[in-house]
Protein backbone atom coordinates (compact mmCIF):
# COMPACT_ATOMS: atom_id res chain seq x y z
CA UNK A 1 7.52 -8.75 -12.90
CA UNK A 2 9.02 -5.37 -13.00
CA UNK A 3 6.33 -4.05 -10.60
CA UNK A 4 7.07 -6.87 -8.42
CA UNK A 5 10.42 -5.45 -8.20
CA UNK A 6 10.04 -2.48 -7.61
CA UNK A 7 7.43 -3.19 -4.80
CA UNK A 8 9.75 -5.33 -3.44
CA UNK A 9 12.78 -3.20 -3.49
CA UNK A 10 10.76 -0.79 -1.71
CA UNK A 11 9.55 -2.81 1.12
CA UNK A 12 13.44 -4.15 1.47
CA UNK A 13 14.61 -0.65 1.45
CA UNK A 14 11.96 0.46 3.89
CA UNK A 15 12.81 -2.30 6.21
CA UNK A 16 16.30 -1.28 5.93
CA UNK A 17 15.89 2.62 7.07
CA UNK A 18 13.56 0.92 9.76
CA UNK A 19 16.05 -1.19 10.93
CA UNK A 20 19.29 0.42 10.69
CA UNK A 21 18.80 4.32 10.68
CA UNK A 22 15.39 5.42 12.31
CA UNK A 23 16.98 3.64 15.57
CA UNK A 24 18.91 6.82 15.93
CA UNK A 25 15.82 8.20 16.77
CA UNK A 26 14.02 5.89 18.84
CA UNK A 27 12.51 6.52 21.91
CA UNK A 28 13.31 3.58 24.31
CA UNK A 29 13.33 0.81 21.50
CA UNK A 30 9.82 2.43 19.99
CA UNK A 31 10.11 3.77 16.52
CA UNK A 32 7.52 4.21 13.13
CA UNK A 33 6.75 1.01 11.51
CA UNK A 34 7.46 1.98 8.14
CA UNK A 35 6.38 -1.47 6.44
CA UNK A 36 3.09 -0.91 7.95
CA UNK A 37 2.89 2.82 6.72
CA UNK A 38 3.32 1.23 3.01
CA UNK A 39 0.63 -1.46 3.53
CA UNK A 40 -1.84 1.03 4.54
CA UNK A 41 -1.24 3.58 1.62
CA UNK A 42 -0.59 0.78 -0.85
CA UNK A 43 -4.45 -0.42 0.29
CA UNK A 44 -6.25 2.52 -0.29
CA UNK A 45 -4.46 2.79 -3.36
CA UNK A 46 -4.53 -0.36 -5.05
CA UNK A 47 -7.26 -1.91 -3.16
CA UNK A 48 -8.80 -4.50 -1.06
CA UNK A 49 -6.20 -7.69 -2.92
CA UNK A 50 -3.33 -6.23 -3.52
CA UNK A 51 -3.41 -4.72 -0.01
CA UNK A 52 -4.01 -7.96 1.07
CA UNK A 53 -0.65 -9.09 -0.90
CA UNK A 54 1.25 -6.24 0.50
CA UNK A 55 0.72 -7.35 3.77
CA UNK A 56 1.60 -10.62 3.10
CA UNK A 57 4.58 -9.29 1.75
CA UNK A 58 5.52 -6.87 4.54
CA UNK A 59 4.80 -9.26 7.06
CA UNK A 60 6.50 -12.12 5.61
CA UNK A 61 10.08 -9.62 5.80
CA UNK A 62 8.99 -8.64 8.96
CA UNK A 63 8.37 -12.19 10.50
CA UNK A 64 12.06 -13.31 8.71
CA UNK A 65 14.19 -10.38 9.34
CA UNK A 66 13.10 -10.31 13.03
CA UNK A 67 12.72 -14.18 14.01
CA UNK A 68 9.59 -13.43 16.47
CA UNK A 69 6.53 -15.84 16.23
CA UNK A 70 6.61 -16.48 12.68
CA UNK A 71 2.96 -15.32 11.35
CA UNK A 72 2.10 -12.89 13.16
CA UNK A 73 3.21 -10.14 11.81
CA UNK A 74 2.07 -11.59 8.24
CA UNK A 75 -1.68 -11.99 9.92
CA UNK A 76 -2.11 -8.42 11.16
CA UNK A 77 -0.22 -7.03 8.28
CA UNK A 78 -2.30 -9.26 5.39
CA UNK A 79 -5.57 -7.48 7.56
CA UNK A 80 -5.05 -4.17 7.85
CA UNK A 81 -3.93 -4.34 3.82
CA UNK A 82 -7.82 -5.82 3.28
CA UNK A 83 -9.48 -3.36 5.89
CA UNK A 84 -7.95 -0.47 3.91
CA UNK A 85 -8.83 -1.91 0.83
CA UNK A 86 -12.01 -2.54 1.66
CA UNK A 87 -12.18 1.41 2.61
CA UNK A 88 -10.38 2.72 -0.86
CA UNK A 89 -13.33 2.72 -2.66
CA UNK A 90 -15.60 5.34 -0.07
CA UNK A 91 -12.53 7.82 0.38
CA UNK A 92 -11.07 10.62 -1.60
CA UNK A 93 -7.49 9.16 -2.10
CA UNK A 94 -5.85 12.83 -2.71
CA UNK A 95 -7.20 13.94 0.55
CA UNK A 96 -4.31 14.96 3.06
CA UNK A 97 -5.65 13.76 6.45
CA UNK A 98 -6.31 10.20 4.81
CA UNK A 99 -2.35 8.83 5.33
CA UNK A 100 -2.63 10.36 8.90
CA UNK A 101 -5.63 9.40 10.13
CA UNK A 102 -5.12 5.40 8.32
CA UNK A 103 -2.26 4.86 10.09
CA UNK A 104 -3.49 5.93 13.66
CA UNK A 105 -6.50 3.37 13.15
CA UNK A 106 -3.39 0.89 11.68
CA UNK A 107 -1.43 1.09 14.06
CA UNK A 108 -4.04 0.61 17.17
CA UNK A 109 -5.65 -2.09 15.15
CA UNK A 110 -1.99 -3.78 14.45
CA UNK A 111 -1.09 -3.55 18.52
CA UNK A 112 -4.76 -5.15 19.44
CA UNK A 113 -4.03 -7.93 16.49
CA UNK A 114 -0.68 -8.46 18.00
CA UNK A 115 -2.09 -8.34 21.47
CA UNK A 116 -4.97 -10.79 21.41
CA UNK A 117 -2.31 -13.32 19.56
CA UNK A 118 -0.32 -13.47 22.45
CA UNK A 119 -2.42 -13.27 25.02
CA UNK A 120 -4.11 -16.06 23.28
CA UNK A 121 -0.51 -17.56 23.23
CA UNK A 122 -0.60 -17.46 26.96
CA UNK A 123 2.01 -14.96 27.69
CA UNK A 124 0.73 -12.04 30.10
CA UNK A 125 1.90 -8.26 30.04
CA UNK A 126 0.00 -5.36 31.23
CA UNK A 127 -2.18 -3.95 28.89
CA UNK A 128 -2.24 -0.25 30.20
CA UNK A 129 1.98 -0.21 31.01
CA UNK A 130 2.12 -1.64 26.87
CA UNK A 131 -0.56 1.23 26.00
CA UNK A 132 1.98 3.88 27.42
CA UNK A 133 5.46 2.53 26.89
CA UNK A 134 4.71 1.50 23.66
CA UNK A 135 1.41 2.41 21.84
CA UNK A 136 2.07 6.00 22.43
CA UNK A 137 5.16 6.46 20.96
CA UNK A 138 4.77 4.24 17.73
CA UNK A 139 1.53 6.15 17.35
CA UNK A 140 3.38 9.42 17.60
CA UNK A 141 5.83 8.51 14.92
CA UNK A 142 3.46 6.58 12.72
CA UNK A 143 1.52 10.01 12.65
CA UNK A 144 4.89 11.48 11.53
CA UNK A 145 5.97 9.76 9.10
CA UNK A 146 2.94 8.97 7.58
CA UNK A 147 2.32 11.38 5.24
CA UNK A 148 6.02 10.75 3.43
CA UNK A 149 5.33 7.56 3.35
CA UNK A 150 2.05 7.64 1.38
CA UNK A 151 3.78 10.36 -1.08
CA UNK A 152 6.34 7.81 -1.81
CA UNK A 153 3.86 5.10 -2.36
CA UNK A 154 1.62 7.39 -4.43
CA UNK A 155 4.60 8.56 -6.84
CA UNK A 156 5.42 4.92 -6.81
CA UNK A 157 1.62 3.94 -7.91
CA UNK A 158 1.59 6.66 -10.57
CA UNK A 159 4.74 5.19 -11.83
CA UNK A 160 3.61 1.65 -12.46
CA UNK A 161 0.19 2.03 -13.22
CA UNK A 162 -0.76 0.23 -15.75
CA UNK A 163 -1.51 2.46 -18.80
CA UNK A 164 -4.93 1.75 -20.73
């Protein structure tokens, strides 16, 4: 329960520096998905299940605090938790380039989730003008904050491991 928590505080107080102080740095609306970040490092470190329950968890804030299609965000989240799970077990997890290089492949694979579900919805946008005003730039902050991320969710890991 304690674990739970702290997980949870975490993805509340993420949401809340996502929401309220990284817009100060935004560029036209565009800014790191933080949540995201988490579910990524929390996958390769815990694994394929509790990646997938991260990204339940992350998503289900997401979908609530934001009021978009509810689901969505819960779906690509609770996916990208399993694909890096999935992936934990053939990487080094101390390795530096691992947060950076996750969250690139995250955050492409979280637009083309996000993309298909609304195209599929039968709304139309232009997929190279989205690619530019709006790929670019998350993946430009995701690579950014990356790294921080995944040393907070590491320390946090450490912390609440389970001792044996």
């Amino acid at each position: 329960m304690r674990n739970f928590l702290i997980w949870g505080g975490l993805l509340c107080g993420a949401y809340v520096v996502q929401s309220a102080f990284l817009p100060l740095i935004f560029y036209h609306g565009i800014g790191p998905d933080l949540l995201l970040l988490i579910v990524v490092s929390f996958g390769f470190l815990r694994g394929s299940r509790m990646g997938i329950f991260m990204g339940f968890l992350a998503g289900l804030l997401q979908d609530l605090a934001t009021g978009t299609f509810f689901g969505m965000d819960i779906f690509s989240r609770m996916l990208i938790g399993a694909c890096c799970g999935i992936f934990s077990i053939r990487v080094f997890k101390e390795q530096f380039f691992l947060p950076i290089f996750s969250s690139l492949a995250a955050t492409v694979m979280n637009y083309l989730i996000l993309a298909v579900v609304v195209l599929l919805l039968g709304y139309r946008f232009n997929p190279i003008l989205h690619l530019q005003m709006f790929l670019l730039p998350m993946l430009c902050y995701n690579v950014l904050f990356a790294w921080p991320v995944h040393l907070i969710v590491h320390w946090i890991c450490d912390k609440t491991a389970e001792k044996k």
